[in-house]
C-alpha atoms as a PDB file:
ATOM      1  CA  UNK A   1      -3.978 -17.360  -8.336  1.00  0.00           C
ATOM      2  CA  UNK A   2      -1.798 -18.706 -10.605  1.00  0.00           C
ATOM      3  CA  UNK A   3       1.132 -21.020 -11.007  1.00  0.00           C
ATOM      4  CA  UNK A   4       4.483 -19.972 -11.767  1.00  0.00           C
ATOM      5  CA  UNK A   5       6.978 -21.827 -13.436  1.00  0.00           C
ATOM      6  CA  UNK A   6      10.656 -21.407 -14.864  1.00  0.00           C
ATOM      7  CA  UNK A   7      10.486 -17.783 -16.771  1.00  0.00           C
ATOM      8  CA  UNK A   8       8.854 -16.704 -13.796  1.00  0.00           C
ATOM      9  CA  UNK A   9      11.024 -13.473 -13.958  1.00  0.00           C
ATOM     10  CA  UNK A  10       8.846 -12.287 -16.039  1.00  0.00           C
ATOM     11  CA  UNK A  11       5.710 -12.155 -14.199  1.00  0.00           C
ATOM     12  CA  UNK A  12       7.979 -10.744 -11.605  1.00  0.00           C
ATOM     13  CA  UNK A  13       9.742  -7.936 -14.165  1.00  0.00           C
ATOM     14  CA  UNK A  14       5.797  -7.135 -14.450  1.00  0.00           C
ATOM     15  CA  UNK A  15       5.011  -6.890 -10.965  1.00  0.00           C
ATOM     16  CA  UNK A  16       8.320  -4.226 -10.087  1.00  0.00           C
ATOM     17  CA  UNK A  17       6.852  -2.132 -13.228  1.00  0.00           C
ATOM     18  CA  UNK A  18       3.851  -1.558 -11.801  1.00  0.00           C
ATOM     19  CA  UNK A  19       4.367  -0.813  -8.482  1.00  0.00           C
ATOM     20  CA  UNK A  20       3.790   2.724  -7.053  1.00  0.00           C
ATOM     21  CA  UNK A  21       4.483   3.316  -3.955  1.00  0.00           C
ATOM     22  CA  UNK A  22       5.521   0.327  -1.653  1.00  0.00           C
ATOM     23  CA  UNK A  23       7.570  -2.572  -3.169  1.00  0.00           C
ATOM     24  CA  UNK A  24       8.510  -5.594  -0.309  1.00  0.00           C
ATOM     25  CA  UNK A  25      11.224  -8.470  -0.612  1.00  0.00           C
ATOM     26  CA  UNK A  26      11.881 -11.160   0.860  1.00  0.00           C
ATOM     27  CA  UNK A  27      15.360 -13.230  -0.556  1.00  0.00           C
ATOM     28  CA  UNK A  28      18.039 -14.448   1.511  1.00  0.00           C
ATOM     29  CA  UNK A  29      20.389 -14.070  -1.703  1.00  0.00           C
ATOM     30  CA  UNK A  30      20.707 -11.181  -4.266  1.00  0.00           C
ATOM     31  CA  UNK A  31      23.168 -10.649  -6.722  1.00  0.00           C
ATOM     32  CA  UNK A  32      23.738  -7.704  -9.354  1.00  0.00           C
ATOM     33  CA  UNK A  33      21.673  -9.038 -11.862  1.00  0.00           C
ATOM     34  CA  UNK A  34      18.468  -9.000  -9.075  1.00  0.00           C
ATOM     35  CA  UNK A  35      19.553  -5.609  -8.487  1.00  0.00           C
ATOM     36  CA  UNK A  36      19.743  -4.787 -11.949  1.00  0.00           C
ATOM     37  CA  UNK A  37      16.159  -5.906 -12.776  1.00  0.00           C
ATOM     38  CA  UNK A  38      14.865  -4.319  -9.494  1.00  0.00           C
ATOM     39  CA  UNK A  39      16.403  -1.342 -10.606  1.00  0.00           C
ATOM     40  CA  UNK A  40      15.471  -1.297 -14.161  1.00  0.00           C
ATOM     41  CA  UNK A  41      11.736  -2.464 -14.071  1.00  0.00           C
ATOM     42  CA  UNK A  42      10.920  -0.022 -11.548  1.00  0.00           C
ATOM     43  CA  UNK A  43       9.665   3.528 -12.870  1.00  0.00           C
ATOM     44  CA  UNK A  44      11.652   6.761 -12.175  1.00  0.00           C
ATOM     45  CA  UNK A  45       8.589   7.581  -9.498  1.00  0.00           C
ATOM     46  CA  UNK A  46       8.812   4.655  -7.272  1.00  0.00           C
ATOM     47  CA  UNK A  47      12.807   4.766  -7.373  1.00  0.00           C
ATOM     48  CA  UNK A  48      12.139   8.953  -6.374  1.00  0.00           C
ATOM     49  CA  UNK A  49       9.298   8.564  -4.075  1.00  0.00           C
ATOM     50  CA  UNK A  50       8.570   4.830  -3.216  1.00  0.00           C
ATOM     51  CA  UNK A  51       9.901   2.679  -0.433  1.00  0.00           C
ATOM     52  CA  UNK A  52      11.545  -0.799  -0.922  1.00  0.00           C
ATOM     53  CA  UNK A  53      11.576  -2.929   1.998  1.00  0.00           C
ATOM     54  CA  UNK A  54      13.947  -5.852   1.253  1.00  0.00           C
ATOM     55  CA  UNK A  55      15.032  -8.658   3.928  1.00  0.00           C
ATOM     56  CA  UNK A  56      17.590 -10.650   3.412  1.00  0.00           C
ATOM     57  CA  UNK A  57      20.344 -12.986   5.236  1.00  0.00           C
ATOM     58  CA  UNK A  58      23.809 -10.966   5.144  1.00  0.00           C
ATOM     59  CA  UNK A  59      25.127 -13.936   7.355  1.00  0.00           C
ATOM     60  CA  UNK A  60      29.048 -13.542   6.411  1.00  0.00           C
ATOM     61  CA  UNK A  61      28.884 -17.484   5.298  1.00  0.00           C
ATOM     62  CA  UNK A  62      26.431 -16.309   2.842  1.00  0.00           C
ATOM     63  CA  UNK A  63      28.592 -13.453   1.362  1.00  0.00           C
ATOM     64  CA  UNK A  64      31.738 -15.497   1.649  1.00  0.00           C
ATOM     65  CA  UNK A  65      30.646 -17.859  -0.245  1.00  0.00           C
ATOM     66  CA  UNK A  66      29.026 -15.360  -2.852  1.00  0.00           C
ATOM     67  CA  UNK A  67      25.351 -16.290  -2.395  1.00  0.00           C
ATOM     68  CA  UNK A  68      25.148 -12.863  -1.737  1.00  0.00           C
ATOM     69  CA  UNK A  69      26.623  -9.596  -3.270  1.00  0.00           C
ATOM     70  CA  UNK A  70      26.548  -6.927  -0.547  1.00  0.00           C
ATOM     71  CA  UNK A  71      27.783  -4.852  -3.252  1.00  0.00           C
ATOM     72  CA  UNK A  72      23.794  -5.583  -4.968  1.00  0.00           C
ATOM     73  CA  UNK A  73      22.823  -3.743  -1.899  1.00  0.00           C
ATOM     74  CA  UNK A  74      24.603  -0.879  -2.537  1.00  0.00           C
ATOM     75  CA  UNK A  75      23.359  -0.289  -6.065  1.00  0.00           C
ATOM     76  CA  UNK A  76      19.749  -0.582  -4.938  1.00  0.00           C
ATOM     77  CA  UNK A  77      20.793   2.242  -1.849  1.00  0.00           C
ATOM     78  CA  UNK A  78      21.718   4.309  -4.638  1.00  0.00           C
ATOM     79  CA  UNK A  79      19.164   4.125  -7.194  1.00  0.00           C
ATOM     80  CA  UNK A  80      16.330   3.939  -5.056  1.00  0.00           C
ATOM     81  CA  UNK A  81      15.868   7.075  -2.744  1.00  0.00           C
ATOM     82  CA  UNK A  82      13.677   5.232   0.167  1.00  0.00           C
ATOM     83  CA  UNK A  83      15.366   1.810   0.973  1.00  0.00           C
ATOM     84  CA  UNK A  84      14.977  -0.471   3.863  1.00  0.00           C
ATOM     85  CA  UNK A  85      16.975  -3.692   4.757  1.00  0.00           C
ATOM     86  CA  UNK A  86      16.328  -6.040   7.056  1.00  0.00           C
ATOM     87  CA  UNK A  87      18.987  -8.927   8.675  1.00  0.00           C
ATOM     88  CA  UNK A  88      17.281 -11.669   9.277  1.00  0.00           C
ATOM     89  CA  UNK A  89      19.797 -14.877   9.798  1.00  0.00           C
ATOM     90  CA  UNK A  90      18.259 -18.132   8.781  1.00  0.00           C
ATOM     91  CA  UNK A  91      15.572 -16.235   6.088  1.00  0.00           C
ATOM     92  CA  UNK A  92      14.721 -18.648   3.420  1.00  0.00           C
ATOM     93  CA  UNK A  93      11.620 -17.351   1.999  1.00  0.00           C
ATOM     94  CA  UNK A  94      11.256 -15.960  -1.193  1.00  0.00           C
ATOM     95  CA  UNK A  95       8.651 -13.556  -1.628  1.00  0.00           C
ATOM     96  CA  UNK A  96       7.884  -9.912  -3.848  1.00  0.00           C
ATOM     97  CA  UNK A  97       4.933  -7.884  -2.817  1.00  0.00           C
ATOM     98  CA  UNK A  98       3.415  -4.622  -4.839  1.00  0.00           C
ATOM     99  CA  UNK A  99       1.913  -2.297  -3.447  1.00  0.00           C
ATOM    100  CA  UNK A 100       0.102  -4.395  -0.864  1.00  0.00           C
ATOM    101  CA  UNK A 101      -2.239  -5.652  -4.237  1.00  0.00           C
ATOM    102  CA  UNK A 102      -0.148  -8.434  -5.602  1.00  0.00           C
ATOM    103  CA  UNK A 103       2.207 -11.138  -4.791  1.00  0.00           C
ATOM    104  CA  UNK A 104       5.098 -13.655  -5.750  1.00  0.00           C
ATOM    105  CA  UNK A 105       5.421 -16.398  -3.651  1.00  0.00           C
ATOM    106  CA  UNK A 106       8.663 -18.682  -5.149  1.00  0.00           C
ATOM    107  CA  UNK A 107      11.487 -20.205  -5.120  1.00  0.00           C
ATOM    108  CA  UNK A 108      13.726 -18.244  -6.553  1.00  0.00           C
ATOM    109  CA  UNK A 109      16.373 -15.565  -4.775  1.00  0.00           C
ATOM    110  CA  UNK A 110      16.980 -12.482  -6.687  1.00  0.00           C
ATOM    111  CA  UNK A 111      19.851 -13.646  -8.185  1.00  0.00           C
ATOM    112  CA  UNK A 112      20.589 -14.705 -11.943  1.00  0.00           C
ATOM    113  CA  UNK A 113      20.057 -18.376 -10.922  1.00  0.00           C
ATOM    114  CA  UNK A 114      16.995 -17.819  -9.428  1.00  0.00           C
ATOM    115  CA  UNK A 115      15.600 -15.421 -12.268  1.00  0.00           C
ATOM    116  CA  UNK A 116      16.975 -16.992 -15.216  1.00  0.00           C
ATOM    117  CA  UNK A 117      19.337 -20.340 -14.961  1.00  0.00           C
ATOM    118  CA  UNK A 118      17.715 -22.419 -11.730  1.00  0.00           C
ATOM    119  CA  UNK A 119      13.824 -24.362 -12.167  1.00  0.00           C
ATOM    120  CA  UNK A 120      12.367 -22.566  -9.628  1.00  0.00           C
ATOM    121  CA  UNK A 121       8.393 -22.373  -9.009  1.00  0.00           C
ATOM    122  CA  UNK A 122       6.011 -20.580  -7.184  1.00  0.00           C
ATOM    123  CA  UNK A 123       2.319 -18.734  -7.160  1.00  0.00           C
ATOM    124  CA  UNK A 124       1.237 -15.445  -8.155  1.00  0.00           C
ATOM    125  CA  UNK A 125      -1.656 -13.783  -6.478  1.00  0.00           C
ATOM    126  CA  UNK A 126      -3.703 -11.023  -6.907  1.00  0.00           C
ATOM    127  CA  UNK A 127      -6.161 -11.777  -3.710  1.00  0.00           C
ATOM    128  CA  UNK A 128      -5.808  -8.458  -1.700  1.00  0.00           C
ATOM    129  CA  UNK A 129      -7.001 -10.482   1.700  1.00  0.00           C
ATOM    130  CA  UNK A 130      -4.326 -12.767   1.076  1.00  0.00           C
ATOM    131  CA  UNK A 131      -1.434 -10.062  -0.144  1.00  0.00           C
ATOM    132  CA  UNK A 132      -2.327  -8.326   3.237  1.00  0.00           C
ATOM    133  CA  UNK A 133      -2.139 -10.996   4.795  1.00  0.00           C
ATOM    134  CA  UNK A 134       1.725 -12.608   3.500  1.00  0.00           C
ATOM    135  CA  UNK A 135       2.489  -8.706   3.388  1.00  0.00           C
ATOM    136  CA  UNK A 136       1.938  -9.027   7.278  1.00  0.00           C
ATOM    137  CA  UNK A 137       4.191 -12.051   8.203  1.00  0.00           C
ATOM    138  CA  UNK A 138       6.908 -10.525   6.013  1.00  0.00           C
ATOM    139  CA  UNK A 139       7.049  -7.383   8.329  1.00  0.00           C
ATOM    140  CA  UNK A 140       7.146  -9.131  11.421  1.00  0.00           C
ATOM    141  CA  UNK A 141       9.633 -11.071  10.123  1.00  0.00           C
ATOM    142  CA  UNK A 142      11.772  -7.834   9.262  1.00  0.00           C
ATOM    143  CA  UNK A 143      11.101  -6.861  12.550  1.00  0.00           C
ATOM    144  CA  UNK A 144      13.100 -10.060  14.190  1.00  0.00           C
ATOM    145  CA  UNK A 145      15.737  -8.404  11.833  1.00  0.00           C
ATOM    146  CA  UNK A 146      18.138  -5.722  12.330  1.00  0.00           C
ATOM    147  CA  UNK A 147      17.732  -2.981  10.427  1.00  0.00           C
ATOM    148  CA  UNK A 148      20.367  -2.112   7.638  1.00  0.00           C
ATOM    149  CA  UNK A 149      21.883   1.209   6.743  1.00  0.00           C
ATOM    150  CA  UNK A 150      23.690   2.312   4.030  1.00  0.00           C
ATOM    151  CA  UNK A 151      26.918   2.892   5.851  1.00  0.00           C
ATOM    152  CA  UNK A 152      26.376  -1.086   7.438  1.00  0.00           C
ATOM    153  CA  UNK A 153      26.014  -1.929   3.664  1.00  0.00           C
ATOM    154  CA  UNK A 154      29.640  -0.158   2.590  1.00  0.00           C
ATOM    155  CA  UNK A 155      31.230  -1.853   5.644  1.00  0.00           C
ATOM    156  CA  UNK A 156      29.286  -5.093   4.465  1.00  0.00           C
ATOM    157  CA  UNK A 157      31.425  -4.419   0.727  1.00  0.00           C
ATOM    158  CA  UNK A 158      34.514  -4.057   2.502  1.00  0.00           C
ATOM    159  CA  UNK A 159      35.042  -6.485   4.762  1.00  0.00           C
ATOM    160  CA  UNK A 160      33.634  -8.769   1.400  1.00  0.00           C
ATOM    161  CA  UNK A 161      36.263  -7.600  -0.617  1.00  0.00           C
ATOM    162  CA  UNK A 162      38.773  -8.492   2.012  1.00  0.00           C
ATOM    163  CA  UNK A 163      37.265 -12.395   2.263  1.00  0.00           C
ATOM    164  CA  UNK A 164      37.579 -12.095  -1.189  1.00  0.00           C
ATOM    165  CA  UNK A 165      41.157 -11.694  -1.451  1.00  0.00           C
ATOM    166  CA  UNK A 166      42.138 -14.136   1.354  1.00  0.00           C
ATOM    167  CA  UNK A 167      40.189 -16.661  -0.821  1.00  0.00           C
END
């Protein structure tokens, strides 16, 4: 185990380069910069073959208030072949599994305060037992969710760009 202060991103740019097969998130926020990362840390293999799992609060409050880019979500749909999202309102924990073998326990959203600007801190393990076991709570908790398509996602960007003018 190990602590994790601010540059945690790092340990966390590590952990989405060496996943393989299975990558799990929990944020309530994301932005294109978490997106970007995701997207760019993970290898051409996982992004043709792998599955992410992401849950997330798409609460309109959140969006409207741009804690969270639905439009992030739409860059992962199309980068990553296999992609999951879960709605869970009321989600506040931050968490990034690999590959059921490590974990990131923080924090910090995906977002560019989180990663880079905010002093956000958290653990890092490498205890299978335990992975399994957080890797466990975080899928029944995307199963209180509602799942997330991509065409949910594109009517989640347009009805954002439409708050976004009115405001």
């Amino acid at each position: 185990m190990e602590a994790l202060q601010r540059g945690w991103n790092e340990k966390l740019t590590t952990l989405f380069n060496n996943v393989k097969s299975e990558l799990t998130v929990s944020s309530p926020y994301i932005s294109d910069a978490g997106a970007d990362l995701l997207i760019k840390s993970t290898s051409d293999t996982f992004r043709e073959k792998g599955l992410l799992r992401f849950i997330t609060d798409l609460s309109p409050k959140n969006i409207y208030q741009g804690s969270t880019n639905p439009f992030s979500f739409e860059k992962l749909f199309q980068n990553i072949n296999l992609v999951q999202i879960f709605h869970l309102p009321k989600l506040h924990a931050k968490v990034y599994i690999q590959d059921n073998q490590k974990a990131i326990v923080t924090s910090g959203n995906l977002t560019a305060g989180g990663l880079y600007n905010n002093f956000e801190y958290g653990i890092f393990t490498d205890d299978s037992g335990f992975v399994s076991f957080i890797k466990n709570d975080l899928t029944d908790y995307g199963n209180l969710g509602a799942l997330v398509n991509y065409k949910d996602i594109l009517n989640y960007c347009n009805l954002s760009k439409k708050v976004s003018e009115i405001y």
